[in-house]
Protein backbone atom coordinates (compact mmCIF):
# COMPACT_ATOMS: atom_id res chain seq x y z
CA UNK A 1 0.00 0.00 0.00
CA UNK A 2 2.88 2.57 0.69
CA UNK A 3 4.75 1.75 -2.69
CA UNK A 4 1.54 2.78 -4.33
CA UNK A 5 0.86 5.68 -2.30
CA UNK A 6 4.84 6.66 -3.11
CA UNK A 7 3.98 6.15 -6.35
CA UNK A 8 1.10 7.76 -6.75
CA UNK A 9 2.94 11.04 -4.80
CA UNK A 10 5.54 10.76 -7.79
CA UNK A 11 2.84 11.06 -10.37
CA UNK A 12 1.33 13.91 -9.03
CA UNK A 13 4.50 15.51 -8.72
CA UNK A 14 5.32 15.51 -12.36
CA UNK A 15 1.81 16.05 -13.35
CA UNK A 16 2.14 19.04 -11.44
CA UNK A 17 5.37 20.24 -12.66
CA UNK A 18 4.22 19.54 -15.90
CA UNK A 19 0.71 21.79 -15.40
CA UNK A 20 3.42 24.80 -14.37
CA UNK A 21 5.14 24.22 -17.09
CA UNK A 22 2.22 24.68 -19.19
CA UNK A 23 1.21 27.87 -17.30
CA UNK A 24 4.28 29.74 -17.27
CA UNK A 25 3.99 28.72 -20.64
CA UNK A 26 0.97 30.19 -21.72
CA UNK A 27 1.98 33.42 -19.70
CA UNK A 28 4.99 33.95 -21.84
CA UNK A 29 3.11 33.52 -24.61
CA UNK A 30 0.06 35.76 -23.19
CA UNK A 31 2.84 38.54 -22.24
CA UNK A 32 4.35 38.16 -25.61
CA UNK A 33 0.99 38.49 -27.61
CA UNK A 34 0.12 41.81 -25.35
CA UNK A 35 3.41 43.01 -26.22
CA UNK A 36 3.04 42.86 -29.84
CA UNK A 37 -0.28 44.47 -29.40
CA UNK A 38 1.30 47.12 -27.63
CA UNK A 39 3.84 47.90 -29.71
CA UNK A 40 1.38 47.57 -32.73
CA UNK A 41 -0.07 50.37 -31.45
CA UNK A 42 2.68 52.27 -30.56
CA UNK A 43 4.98 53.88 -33.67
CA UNK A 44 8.30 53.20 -33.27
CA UNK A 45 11.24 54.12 -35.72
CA UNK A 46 12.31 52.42 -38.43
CA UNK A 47 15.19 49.98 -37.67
CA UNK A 48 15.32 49.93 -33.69
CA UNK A 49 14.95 47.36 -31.75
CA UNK A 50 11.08 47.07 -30.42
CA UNK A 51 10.64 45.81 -26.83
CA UNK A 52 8.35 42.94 -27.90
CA UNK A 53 11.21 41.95 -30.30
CA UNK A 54 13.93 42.42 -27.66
CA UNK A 55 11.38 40.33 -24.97
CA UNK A 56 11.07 37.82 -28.17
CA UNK A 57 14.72 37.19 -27.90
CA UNK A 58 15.49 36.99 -24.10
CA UNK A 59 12.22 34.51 -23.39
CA UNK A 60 13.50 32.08 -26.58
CA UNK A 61 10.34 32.03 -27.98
CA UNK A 62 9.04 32.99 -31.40
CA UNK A 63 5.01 33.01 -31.56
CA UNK A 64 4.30 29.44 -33.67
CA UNK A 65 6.81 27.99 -31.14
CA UNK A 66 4.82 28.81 -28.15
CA UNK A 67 1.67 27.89 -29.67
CA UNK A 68 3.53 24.40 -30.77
CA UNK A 69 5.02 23.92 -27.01
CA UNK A 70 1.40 25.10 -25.76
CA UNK A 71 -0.40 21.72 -28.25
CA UNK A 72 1.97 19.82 -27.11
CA UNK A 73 1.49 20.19 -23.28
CA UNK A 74 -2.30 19.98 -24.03
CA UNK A 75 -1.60 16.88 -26.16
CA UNK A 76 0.66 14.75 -23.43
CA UNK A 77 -2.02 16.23 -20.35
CA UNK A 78 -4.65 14.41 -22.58
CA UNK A 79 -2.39 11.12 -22.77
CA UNK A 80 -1.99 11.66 -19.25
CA UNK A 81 -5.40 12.16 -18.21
CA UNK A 82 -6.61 8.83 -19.77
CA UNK A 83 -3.49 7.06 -18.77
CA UNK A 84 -4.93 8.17 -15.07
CA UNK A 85 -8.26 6.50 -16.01
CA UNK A 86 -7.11 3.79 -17.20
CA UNK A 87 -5.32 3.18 -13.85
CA UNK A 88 -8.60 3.95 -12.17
CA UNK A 89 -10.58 1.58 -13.88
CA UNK A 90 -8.38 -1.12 -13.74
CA UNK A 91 -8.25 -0.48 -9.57
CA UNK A 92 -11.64 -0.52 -10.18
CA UNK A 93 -11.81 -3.84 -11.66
CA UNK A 94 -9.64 -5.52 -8.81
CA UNK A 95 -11.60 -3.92 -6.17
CA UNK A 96 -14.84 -5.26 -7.72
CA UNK A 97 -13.22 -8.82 -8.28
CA UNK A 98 -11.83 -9.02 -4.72
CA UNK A 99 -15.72 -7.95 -3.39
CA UNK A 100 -17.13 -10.56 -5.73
CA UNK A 101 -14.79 -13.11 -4.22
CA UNK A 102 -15.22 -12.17 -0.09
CA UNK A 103 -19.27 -11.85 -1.08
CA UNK A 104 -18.82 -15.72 -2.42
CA UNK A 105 -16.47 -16.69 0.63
CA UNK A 106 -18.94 -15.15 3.22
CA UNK A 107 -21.87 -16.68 1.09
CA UNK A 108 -20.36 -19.94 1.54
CA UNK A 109 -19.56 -19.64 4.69
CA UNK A 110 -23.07 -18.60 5.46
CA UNK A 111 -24.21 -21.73 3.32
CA UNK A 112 -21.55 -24.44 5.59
CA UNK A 113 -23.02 -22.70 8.96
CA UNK A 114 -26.61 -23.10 7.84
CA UNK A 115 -26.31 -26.90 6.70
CA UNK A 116 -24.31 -27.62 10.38
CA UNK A 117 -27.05 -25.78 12.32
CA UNK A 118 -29.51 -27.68 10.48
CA UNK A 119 -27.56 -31.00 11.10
CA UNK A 120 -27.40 -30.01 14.65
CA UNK A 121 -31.08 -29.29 15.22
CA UNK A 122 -31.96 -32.56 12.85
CA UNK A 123 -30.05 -34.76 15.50
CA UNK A 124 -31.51 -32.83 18.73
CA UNK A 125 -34.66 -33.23 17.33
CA UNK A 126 -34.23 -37.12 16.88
CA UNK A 127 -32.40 -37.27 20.36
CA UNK A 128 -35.53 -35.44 22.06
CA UNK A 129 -37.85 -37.62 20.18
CA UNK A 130 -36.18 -41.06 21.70
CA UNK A 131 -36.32 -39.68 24.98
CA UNK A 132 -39.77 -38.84 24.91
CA UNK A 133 -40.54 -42.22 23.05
CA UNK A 134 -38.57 -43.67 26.44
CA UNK A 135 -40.30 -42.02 28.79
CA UNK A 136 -43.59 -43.01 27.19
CA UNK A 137 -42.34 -46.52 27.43
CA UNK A 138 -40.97 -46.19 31.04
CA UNK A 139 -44.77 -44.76 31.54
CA UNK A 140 -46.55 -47.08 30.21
CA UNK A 141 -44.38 -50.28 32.38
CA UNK A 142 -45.57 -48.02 35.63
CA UNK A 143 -48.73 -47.90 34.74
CA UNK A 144 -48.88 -51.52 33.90
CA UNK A 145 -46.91 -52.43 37.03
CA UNK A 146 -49.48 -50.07 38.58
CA UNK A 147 -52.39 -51.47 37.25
CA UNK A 148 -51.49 -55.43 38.08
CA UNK A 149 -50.98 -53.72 41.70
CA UNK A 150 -54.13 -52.50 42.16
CA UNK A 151 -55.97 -55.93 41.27
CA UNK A 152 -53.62 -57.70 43.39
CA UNK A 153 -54.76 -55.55 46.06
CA UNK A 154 -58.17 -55.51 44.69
CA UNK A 155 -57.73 -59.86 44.57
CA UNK A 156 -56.77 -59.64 47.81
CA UNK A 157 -59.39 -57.02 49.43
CA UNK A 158 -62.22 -59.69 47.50
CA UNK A 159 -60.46 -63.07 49.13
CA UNK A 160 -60.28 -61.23 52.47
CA UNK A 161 -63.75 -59.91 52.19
CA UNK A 162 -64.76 -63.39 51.27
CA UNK A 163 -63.02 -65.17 53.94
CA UNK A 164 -64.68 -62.65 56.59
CA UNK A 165 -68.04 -63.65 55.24
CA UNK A 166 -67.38 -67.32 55.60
């Protein structure tokens, strides 16, 4: 993450030097164009030296030259420009692909947690059912037991009551 935040820095640096570039640039060129204006206007003698002519010299710059050096800045902050979107969309791209792939992890994961919970309650369910099916069972042996109780005692009331009538 740092080497592409370096990076990055570095780019903007030099997209920034170039954008001055380009400024001071247009300037000279603005402050030349005025200056020929100005000295359009203003008679001067035949043979001197003009001040636009004499700026002319000391800047380096002629008037197609600027307006060459002025496409040509616009030209490689174009290139520039969609070489930054191209960047952008390819980040883009990743970042989408790596959401894809943690949306199918955690989807999955989601998925592996619901089938376990499922087993789990499947196998409570089958453990509450035999205990219930066991206690019916253990019931049903009391009551029995209970039941063969009471007509023992019963038997046994009806033979004593019999033998007290005899």
């Amino acid at each position: 993450m740092d080497i592409d935040t370096n990076r990055s820095t570095r780019e903007k640096g030099r997209t920034m030097r170039g954008t001055r570039r380009l400024v001071v640039t247009m300037m000279v060129a603005l402050a030349v164009v005025a200056a020929a204006a100005l000295s359009s206007c203003v008679a001067t003698e035949e043979g001197s030296e003009t001040w636009t002519e004499w700026a002319k010299e000391k800047v380096g710059l002629k008037h197609e030259d600027a307006g060459e050096t002025v496409a040509e800045k616009a030209g490689e902050a174009k290139e520039a420009a969609k070489h930054k979107v191209g960047e952008a969309k390819e980040k883009l791209d990743e970042a989408v692909a790596a959401a894809k792939e943690k949306a199918s992890d955690v989807a999955g994961a989601a998925k592996d947690k619901a089938h376990h919970l499922t087993e789990e309650a499947s196998e409570e369910t089958k453990e509450a059912k035999d205990r219930a099916g066991e206690t019916l069972e253990k019931a049903s042996e009391k009551y029995d037991s209970a039941s063969e109780k009471s007509r023992q005692v019963k038997d046994s009331l009806s033979s004593s009551s019999r033998d007290d009538e005899l």
